[in-house]
N, C-alpha and C. Protein backbone atom coordinates (compact mmCIF):
# COMPACT_ATOMS: atom_id res chain seq x y z
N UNK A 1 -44.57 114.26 37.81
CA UNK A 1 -45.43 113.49 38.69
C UNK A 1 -44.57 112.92 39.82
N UNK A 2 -45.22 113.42 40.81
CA UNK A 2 -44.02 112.61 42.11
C UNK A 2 -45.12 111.19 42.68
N UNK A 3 -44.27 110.38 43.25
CA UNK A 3 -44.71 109.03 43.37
C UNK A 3 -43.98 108.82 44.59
N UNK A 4 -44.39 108.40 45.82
CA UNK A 4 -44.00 107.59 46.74
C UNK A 4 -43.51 106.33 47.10
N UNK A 5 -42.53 105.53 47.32
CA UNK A 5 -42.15 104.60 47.81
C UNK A 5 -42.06 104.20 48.81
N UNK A 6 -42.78 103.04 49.60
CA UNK A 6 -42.53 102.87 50.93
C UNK A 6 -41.94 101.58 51.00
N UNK A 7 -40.59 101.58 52.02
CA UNK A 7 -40.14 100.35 52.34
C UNK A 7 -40.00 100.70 53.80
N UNK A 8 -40.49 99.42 54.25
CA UNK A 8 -40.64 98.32 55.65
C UNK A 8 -39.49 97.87 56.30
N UNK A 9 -38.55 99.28 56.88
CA UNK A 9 -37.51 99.21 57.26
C UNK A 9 -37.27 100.03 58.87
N UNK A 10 -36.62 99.90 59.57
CA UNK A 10 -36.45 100.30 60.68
C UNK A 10 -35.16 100.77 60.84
N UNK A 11 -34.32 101.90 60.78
CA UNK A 11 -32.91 102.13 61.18
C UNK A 11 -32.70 102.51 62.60
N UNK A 12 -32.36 101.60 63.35
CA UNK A 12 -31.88 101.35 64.76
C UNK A 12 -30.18 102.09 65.27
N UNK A 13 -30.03 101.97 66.37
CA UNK A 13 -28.71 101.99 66.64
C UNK A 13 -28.34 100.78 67.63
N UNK A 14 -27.64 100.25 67.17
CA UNK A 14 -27.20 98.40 68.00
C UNK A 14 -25.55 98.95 68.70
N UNK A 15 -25.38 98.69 69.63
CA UNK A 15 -23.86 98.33 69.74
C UNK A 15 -23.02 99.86 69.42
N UNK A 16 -23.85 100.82 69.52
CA UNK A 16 -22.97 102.05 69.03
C UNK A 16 -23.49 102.21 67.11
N UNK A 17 -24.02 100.55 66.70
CA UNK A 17 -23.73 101.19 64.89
C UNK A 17 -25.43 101.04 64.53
N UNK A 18 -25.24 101.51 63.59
CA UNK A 18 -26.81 101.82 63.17
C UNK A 18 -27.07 100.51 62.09
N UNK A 19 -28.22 99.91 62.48
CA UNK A 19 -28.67 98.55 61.88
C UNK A 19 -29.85 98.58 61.62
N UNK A 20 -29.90 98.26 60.15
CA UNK A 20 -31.06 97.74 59.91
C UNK A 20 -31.97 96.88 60.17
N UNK A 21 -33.57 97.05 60.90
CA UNK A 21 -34.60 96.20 61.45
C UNK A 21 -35.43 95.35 60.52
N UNK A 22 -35.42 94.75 60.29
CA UNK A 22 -37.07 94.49 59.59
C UNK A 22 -37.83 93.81 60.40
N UNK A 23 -39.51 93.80 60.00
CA UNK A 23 -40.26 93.19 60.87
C UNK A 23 -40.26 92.26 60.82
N UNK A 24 -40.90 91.64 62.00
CA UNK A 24 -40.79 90.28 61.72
C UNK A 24 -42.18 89.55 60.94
N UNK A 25 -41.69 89.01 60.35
CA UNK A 25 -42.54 88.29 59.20
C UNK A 25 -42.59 88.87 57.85
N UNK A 26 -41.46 90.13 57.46
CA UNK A 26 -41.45 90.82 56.45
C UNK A 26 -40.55 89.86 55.47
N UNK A 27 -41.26 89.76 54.23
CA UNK A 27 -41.09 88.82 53.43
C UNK A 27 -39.76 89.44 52.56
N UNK A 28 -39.18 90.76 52.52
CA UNK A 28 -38.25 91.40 52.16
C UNK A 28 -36.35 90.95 52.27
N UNK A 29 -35.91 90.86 51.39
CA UNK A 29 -34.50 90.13 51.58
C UNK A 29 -34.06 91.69 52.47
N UNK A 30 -32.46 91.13 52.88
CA UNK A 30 -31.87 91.84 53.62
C UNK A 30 -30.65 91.72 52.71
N UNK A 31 -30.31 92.79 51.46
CA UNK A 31 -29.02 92.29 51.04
C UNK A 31 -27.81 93.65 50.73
N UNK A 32 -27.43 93.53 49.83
CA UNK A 32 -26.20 94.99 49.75
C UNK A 32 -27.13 96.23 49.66
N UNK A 33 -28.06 95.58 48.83
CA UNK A 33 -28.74 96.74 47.57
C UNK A 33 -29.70 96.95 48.90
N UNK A 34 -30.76 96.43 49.42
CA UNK A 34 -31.66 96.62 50.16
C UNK A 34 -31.19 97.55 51.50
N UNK A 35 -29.87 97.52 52.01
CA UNK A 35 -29.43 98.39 52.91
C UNK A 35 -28.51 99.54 52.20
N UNK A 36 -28.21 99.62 50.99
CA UNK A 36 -28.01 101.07 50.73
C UNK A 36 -29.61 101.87 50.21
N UNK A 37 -30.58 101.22 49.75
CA UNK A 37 -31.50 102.06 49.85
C UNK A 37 -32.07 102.68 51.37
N UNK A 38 -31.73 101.95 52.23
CA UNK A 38 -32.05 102.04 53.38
C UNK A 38 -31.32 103.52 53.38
N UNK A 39 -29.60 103.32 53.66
CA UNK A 39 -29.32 104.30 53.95
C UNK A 39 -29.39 105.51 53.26
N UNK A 40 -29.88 105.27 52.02
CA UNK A 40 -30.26 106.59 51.13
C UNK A 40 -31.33 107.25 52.04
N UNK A 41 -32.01 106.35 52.36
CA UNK A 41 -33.11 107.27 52.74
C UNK A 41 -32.91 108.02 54.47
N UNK A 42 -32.37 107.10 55.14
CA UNK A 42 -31.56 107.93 56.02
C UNK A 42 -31.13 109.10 56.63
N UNK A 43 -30.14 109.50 55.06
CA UNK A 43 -29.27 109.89 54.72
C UNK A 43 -30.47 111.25 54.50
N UNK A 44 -31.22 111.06 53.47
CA UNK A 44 -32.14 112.00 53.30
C UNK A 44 -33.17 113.13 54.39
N UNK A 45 -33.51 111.64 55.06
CA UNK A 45 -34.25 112.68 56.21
C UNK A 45 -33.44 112.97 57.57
N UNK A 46 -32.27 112.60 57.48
CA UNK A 46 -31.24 113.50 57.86
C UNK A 46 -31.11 114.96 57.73
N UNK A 47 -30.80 114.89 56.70
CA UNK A 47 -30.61 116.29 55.46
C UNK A 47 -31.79 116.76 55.10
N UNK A 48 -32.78 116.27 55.88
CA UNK A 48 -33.90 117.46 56.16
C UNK A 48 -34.30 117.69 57.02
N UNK A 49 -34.02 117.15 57.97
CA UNK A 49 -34.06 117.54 59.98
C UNK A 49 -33.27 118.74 59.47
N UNK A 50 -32.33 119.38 58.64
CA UNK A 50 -31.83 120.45 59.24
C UNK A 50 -31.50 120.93 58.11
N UNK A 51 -32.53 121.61 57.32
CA UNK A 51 -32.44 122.15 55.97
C UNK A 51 -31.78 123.62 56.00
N UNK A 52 -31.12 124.22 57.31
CA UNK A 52 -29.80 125.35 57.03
C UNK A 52 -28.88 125.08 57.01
N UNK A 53 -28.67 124.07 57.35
CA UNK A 53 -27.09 123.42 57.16
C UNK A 53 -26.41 123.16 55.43
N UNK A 54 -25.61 123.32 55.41
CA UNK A 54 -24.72 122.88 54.02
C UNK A 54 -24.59 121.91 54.09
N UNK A 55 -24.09 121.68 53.17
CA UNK A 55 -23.86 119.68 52.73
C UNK A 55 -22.31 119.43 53.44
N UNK A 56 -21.89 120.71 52.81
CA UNK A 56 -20.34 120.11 53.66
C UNK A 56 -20.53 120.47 54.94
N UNK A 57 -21.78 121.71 56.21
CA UNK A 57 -21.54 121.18 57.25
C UNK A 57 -22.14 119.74 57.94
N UNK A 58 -23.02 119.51 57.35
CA UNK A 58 -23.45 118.15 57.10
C UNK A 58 -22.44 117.10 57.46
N UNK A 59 -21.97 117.03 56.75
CA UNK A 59 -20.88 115.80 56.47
C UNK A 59 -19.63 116.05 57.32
N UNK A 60 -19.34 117.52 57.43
CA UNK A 60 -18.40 117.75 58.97
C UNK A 60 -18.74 116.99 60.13
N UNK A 61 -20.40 117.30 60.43
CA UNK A 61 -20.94 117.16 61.47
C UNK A 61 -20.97 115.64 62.07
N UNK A 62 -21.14 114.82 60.71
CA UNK A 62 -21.31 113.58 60.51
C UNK A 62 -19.88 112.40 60.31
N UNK A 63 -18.78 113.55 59.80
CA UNK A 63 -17.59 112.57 59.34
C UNK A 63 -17.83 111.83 58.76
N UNK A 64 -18.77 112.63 57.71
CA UNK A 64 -18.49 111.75 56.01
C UNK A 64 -18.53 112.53 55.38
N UNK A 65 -17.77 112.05 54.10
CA UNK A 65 -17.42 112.54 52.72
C UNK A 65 -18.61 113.17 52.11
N UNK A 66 -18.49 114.43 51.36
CA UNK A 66 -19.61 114.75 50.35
C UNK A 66 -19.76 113.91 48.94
N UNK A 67 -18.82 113.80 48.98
CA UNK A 67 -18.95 112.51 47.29
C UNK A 67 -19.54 111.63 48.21
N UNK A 68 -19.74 110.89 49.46
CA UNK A 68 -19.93 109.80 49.36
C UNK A 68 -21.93 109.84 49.33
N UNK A 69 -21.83 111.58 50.34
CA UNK A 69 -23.45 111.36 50.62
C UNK A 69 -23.98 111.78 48.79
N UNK A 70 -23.38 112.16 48.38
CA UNK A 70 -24.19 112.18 46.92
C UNK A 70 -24.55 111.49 46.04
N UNK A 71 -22.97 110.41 45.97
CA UNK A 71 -23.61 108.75 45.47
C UNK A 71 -24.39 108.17 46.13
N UNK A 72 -24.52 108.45 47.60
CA UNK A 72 -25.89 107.84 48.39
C UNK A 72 -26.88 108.16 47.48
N UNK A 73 -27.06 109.05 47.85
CA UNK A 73 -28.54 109.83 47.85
C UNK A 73 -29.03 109.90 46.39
N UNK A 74 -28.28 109.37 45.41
CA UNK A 74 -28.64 109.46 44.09
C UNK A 74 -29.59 108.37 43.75
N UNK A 75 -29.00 107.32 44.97
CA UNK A 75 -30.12 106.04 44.63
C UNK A 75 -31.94 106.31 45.00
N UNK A 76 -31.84 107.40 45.87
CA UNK A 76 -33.32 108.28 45.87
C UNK A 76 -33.87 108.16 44.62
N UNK A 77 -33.30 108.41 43.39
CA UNK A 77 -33.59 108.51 42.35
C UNK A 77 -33.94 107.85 41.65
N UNK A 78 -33.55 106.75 41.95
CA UNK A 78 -34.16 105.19 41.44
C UNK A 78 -35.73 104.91 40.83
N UNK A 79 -35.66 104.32 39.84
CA UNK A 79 -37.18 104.09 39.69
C UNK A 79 -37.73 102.92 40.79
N UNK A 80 -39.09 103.23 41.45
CA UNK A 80 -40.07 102.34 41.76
C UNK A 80 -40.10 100.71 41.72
N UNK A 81 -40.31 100.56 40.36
CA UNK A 81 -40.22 98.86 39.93
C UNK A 81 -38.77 99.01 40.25
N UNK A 82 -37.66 99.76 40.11
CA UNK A 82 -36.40 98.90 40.42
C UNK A 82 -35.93 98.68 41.89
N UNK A 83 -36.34 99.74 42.70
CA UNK A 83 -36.46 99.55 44.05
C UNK A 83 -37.55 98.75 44.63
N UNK A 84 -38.40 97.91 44.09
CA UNK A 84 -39.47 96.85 44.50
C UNK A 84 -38.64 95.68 44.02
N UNK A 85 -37.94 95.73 42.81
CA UNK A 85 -37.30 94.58 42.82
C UNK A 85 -36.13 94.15 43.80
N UNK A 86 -35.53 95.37 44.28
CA UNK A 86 -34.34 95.19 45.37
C UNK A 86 -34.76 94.68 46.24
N UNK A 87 -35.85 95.36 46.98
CA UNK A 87 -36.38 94.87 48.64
C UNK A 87 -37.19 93.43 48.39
N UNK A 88 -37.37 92.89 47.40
CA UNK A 88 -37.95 91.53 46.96
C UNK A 88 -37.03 90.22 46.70
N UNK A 89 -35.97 91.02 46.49
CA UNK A 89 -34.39 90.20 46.45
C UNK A 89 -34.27 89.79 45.06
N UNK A 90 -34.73 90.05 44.22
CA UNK A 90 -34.67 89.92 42.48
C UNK A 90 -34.03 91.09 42.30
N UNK A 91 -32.86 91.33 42.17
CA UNK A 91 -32.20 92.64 41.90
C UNK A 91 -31.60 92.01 40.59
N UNK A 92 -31.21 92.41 39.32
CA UNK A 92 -30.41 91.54 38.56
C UNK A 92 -29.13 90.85 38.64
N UNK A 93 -28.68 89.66 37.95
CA UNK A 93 -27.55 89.68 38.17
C UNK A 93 -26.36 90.83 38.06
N UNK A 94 -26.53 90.98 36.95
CA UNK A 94 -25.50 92.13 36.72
C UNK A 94 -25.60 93.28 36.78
N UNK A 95 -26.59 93.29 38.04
CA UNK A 95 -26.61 94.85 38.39
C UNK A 95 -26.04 94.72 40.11
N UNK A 96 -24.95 96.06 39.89
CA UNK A 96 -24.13 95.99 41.36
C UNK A 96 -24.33 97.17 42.16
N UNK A 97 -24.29 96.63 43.59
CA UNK A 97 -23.79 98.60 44.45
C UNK A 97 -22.99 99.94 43.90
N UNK A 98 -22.26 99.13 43.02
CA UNK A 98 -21.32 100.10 42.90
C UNK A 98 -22.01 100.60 41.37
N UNK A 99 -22.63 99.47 40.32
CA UNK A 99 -23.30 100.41 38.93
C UNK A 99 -23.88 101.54 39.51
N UNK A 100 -24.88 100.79 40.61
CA UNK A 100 -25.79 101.80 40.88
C UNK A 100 -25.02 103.56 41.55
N UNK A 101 -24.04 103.56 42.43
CA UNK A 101 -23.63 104.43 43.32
C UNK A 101 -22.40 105.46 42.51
N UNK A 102 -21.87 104.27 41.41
CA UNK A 102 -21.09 104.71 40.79
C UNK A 102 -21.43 105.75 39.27
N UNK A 103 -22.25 105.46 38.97
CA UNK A 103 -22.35 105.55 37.38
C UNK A 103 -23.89 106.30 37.44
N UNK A 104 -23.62 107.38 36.14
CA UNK A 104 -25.01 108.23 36.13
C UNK A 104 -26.12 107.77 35.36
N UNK A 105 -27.21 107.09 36.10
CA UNK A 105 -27.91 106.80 35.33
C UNK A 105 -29.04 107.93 34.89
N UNK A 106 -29.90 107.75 34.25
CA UNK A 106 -30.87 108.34 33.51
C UNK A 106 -32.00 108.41 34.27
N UNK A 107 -32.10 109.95 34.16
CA UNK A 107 -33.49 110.70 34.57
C UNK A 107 -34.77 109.54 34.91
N UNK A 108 -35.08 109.55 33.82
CA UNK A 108 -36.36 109.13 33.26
C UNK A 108 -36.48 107.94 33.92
N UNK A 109 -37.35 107.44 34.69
CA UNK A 109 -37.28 105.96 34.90
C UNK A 109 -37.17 104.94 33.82
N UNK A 110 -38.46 105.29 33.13
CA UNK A 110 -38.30 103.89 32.04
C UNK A 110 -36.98 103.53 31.10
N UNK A 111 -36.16 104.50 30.95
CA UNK A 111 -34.87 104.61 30.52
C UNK A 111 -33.85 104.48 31.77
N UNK A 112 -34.30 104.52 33.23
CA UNK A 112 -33.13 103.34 34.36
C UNK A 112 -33.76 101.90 33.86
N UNK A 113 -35.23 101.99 34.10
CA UNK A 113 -35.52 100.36 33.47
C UNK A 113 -34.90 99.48 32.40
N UNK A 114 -35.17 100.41 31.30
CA UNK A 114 -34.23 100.02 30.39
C UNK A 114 -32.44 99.52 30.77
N UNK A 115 -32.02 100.48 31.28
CA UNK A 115 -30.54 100.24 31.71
C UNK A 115 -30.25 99.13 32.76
N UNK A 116 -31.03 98.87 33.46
CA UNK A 116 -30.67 98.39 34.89
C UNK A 116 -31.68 96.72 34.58
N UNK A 117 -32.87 96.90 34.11
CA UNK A 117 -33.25 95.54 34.26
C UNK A 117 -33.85 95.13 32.80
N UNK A 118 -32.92 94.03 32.31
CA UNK A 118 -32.82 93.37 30.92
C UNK A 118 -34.44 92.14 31.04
C-alpha cells in the first residue's frame, strides 16, 4: 500500500545556499530532523528530474558523496506518524539525525514505530 506524505516546505536558494521556507503562519518547527526530511525529499525529486543518469553521475554532477545521498534518501522511508511527529517538533528524545541516517531501520513501519518512538 503506498501512502503519501505532505510537508509544507519550500526549498529556496538564499545567498548562493539552498534554504528552507516555511509559510508563514505554519505551525511546523524548523529543526535538524525537519530539514533533513526536507532534504530527503529534495534529494529525491532531484533524482527524478533525470531518471538516466546514475547515482554516481548524479553525485558527480552535484559534488556529493553516494553514501551520503543514500543515508539521505533512506529517511524517504520513514513511517508517516514518525515524520508527522518531526515536522510537529515532538521528535523523541533519544531519537537523533544520525540514528536515523546512520542505522538500518526496519521495513515495516509499525516495527520503525516500535524502534524509534517509545
Amino acid at each position: 500500500m503506498n501512502q503519501e506524505v505532505f510537508i509544507p516546505i519550500k526549498v529556496s536558494i538564499r545567498k548562493g545556499r539552498r534554504a528552507i521556507v516555511r509559510k508563514p503562519g505554519d505551525q511546523h518547527v524548523n529543526t535538524q530532523f525537519s530539514r533533513l526530511l526536507a532534504k530527503a525529499q529534495w534529494l529525491e525529486s532531484q533524482l527524478e528530474k533525470c531518471p538516466e543518469a546514475t547515482l554516481k553521475e548524479f553525485c558527480d554532477a552535484n559534488k556529493i558523496s553516494p553514501r551520503y545521498v543514500r543515508s539521505i534518501l533512506a529517511v524517504n522511508k520513514l513511517s508517516p506518524k514518525i515524520k508527522r511527529l518531526i515536522m510537529d517538533g515532538y521528535a523523541p528524545n533519544h531519537l537523533s539525525v544520525q540514528d536515523i541516517t546512520n542505522k538500518r531501520f526496519p521495513i515495516l513501519w509499525k516495527d520503525q514505530e516500535a524502534m524509534f518512538v517509545r
